[in-house]
N, C-alpha and C. Protein backbone atom coordinates (compact mmCIF):
# COMPACT_ATOMS: atom_id res chain seq x y z
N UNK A 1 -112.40 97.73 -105.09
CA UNK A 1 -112.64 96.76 -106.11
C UNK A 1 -111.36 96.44 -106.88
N UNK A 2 -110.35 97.08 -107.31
CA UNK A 2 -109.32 97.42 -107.91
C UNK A 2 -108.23 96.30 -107.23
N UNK A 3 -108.47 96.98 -105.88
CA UNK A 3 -107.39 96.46 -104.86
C UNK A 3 -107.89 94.86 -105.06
N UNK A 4 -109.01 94.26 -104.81
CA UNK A 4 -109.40 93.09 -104.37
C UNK A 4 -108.85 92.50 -105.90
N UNK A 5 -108.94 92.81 -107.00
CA UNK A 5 -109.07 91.95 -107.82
C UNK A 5 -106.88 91.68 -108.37
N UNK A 6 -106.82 92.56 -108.03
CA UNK A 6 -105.05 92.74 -107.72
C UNK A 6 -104.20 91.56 -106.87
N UNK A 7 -105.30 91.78 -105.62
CA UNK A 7 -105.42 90.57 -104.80
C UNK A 7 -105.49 89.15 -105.25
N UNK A 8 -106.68 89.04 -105.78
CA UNK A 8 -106.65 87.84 -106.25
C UNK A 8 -105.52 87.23 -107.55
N UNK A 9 -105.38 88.38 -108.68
CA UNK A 9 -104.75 87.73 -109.55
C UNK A 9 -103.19 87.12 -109.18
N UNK A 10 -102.56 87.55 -107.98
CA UNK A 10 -101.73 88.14 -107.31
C UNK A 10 -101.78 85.91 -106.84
N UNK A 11 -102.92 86.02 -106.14
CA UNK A 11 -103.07 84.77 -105.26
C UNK A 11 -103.23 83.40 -106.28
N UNK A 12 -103.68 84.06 -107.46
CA UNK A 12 -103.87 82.96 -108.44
C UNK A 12 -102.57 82.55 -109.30
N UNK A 13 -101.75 83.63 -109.02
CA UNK A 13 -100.26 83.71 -109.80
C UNK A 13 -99.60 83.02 -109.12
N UNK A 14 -99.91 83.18 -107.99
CA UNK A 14 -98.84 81.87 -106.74
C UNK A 14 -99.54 81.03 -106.94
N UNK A 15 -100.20 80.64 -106.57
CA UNK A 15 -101.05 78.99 -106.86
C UNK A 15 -100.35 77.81 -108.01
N UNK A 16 -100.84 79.13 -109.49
CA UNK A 16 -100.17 78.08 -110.42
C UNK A 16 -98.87 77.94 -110.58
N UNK A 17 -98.18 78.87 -109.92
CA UNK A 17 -96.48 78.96 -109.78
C UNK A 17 -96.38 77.23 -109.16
N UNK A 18 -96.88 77.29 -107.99
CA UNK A 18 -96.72 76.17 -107.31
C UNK A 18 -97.51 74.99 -107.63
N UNK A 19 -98.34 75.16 -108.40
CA UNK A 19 -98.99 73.72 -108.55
C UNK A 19 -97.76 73.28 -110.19
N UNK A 20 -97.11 74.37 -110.81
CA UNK A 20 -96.37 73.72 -111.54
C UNK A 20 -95.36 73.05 -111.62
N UNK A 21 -95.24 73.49 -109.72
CA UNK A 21 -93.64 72.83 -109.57
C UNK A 21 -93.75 71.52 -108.64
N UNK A 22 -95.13 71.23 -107.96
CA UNK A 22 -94.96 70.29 -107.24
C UNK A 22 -95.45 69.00 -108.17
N UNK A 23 -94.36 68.36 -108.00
CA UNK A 23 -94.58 66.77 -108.26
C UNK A 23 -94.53 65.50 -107.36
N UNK A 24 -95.45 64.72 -106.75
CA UNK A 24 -95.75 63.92 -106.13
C UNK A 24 -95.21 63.21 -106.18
N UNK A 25 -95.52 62.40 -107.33
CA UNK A 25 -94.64 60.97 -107.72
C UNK A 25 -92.97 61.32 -107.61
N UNK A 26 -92.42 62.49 -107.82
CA UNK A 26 -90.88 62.67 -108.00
C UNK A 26 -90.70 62.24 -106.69
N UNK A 27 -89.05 61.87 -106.39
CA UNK A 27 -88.79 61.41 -105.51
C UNK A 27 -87.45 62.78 -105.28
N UNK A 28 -87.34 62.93 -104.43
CA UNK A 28 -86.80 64.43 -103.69
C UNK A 28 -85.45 64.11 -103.92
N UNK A 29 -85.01 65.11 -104.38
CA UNK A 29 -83.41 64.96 -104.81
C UNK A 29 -81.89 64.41 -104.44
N UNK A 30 -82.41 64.63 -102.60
CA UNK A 30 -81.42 64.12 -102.07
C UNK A 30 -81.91 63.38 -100.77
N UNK A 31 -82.78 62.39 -101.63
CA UNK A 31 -83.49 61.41 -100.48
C UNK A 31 -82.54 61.01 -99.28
N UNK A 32 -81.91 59.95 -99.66
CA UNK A 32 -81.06 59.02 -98.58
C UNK A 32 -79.45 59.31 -99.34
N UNK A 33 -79.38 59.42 -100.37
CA UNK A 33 -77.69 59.90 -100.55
C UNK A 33 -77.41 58.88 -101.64
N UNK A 34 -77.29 58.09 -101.29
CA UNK A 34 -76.92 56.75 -102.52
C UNK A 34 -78.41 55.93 -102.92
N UNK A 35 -78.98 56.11 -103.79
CA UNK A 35 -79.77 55.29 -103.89
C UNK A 35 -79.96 54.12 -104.33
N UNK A 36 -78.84 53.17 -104.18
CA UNK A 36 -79.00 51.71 -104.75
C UNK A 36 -78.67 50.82 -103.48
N UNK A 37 -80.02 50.64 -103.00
CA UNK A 37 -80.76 50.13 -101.86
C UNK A 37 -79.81 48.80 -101.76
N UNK A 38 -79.70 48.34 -102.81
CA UNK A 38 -79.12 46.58 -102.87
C UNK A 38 -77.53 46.48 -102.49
N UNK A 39 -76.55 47.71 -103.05
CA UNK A 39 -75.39 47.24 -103.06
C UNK A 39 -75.30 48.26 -101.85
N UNK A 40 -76.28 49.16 -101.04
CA UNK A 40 -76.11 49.32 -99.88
C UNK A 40 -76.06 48.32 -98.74
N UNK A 41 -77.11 47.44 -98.83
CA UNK A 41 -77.74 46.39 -97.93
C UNK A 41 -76.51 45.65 -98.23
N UNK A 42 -76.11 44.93 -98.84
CA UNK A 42 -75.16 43.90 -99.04
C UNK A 42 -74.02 44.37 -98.07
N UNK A 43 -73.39 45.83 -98.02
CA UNK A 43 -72.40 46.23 -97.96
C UNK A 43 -70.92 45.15 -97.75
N UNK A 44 -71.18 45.10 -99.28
CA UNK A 44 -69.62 44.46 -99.75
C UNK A 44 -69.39 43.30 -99.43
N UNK A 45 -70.15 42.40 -99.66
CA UNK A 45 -70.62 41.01 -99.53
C UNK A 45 -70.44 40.04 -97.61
N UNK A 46 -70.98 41.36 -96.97
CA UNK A 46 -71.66 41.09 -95.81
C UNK A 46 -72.27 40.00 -94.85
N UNK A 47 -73.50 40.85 -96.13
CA UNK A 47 -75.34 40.21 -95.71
C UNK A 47 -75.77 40.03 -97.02
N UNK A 48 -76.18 38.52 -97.21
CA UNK A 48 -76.69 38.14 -98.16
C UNK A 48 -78.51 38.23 -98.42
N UNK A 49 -78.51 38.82 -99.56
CA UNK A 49 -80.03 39.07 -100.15
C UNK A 49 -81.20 37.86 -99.27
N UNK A 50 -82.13 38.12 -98.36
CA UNK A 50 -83.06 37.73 -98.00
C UNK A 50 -82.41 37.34 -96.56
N UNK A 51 -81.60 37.78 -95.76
CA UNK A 51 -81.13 37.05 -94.80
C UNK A 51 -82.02 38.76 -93.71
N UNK A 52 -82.07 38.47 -92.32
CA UNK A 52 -82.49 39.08 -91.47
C UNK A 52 -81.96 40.27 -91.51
N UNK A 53 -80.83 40.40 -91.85
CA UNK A 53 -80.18 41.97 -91.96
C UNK A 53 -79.85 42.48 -93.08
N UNK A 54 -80.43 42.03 -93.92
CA UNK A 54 -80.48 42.58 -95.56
C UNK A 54 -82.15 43.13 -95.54
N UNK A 55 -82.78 42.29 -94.73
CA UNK A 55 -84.45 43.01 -94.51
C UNK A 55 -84.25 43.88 -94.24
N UNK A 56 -83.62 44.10 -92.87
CA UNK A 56 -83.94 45.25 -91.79
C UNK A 56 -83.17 46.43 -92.30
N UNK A 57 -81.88 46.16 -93.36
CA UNK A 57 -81.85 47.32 -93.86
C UNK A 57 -82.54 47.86 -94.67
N UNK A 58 -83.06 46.88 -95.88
CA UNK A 58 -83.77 47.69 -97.18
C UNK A 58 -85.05 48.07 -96.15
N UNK A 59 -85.53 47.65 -95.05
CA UNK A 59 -87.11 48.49 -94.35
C UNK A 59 -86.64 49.89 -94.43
N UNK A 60 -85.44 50.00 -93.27
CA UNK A 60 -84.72 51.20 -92.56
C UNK A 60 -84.76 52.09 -94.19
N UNK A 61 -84.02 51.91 -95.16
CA UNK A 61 -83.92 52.52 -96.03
C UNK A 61 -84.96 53.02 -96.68
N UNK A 62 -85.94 52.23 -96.92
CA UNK A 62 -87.98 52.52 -97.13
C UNK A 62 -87.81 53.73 -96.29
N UNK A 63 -87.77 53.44 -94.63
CA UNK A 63 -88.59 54.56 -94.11
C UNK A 63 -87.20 55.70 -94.40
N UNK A 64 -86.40 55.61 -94.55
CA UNK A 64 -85.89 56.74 -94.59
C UNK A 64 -85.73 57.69 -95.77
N UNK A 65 -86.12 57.23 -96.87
CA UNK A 65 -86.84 57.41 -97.99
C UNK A 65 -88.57 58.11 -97.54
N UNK A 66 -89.18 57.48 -97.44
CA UNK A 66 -89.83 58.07 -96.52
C UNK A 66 -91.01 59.25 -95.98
N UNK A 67 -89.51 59.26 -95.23
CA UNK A 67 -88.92 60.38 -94.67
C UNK A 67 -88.58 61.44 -95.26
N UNK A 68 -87.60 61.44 -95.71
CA UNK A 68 -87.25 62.55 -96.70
C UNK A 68 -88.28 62.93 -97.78
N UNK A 69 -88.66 62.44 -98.36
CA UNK A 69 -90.05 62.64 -99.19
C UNK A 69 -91.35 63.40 -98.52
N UNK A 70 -91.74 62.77 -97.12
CA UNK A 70 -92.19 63.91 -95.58
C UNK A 70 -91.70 64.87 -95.80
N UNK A 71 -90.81 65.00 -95.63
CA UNK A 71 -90.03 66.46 -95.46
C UNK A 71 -90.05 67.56 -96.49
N UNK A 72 -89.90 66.87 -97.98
CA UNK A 72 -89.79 67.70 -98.79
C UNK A 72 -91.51 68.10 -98.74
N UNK A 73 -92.19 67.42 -99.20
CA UNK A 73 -93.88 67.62 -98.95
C UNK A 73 -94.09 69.08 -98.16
N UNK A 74 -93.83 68.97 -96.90
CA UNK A 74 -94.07 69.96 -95.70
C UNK A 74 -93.29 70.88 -96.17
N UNK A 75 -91.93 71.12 -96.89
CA UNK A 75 -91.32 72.46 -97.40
C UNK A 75 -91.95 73.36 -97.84
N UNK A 76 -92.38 72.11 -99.38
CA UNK A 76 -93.05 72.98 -100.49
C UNK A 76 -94.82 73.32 -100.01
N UNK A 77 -95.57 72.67 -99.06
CA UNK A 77 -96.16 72.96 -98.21
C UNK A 77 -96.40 74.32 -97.46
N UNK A 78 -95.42 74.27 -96.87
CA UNK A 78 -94.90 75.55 -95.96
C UNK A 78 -94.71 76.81 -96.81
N UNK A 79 -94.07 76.86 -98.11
CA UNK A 79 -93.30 77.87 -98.97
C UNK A 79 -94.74 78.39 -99.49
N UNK A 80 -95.40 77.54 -99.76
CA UNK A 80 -96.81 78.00 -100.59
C UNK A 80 -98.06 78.48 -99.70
N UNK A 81 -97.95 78.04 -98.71
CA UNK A 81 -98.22 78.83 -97.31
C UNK A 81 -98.04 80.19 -97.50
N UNK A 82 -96.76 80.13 -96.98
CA UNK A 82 -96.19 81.55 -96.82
C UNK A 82 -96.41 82.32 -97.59
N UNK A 83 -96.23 81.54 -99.21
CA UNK A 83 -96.31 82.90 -100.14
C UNK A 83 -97.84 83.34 -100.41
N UNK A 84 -98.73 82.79 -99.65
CA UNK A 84 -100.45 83.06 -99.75
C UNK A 84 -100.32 84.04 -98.36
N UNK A 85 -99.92 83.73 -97.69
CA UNK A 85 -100.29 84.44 -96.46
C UNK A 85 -99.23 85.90 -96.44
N UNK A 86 -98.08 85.64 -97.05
CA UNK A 86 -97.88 87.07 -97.48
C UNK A 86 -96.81 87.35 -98.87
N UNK A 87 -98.29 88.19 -99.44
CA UNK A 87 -98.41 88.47 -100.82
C UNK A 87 -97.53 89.73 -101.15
N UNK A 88 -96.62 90.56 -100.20
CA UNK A 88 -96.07 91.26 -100.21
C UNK A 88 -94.74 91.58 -100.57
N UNK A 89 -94.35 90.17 -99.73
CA UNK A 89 -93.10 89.83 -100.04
C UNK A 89 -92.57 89.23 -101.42
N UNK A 90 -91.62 89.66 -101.88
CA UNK A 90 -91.05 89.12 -102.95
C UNK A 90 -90.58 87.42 -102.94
């Protein structure tokens, strides 16, 4: 009985650890690297705003944004995983 309830407080201590740190809406720290989508796309008066390759970059940049946002998800995912499945480890 002792043990089980050790257990749990143990499982409830990780939980809120992690539900305090995950934020959804944040956008992951080191998404795409530069984040000013516009004076990327342009690159240095190029491709002008609304032309075929000012699209196809700001898309590319969406998904790769993304992406990285995927990724971070599945980390903190994974980490909170782990730290449920073993409660042992520090």
């Amino acid at each position: 009985m002792r043990q089980t309830s050790a257990r749990l407080a143990l499982v409830l201590t990780a939980v809120l650890s992690l539900t305090a740190c995950a934020a959804r809406n944040q956008a992951p720290a080191v998404a795409v690297g530069d984040n000013d989508d516009d004076a990327v796309c342009r690159a240095g008066g190029k491709t002008a705003p609304g032309s075929a390759e000012y699209v196809a970059c700001r898309k590319d940049r969406d998904v790769q944004r993304q992406r990285a946002e995927a990724r971070a998800d599945r980390r903190q995912r994974d980490l909170g995983e782990f730290m449920l499945n073993h409660p042992d480890r520090p």
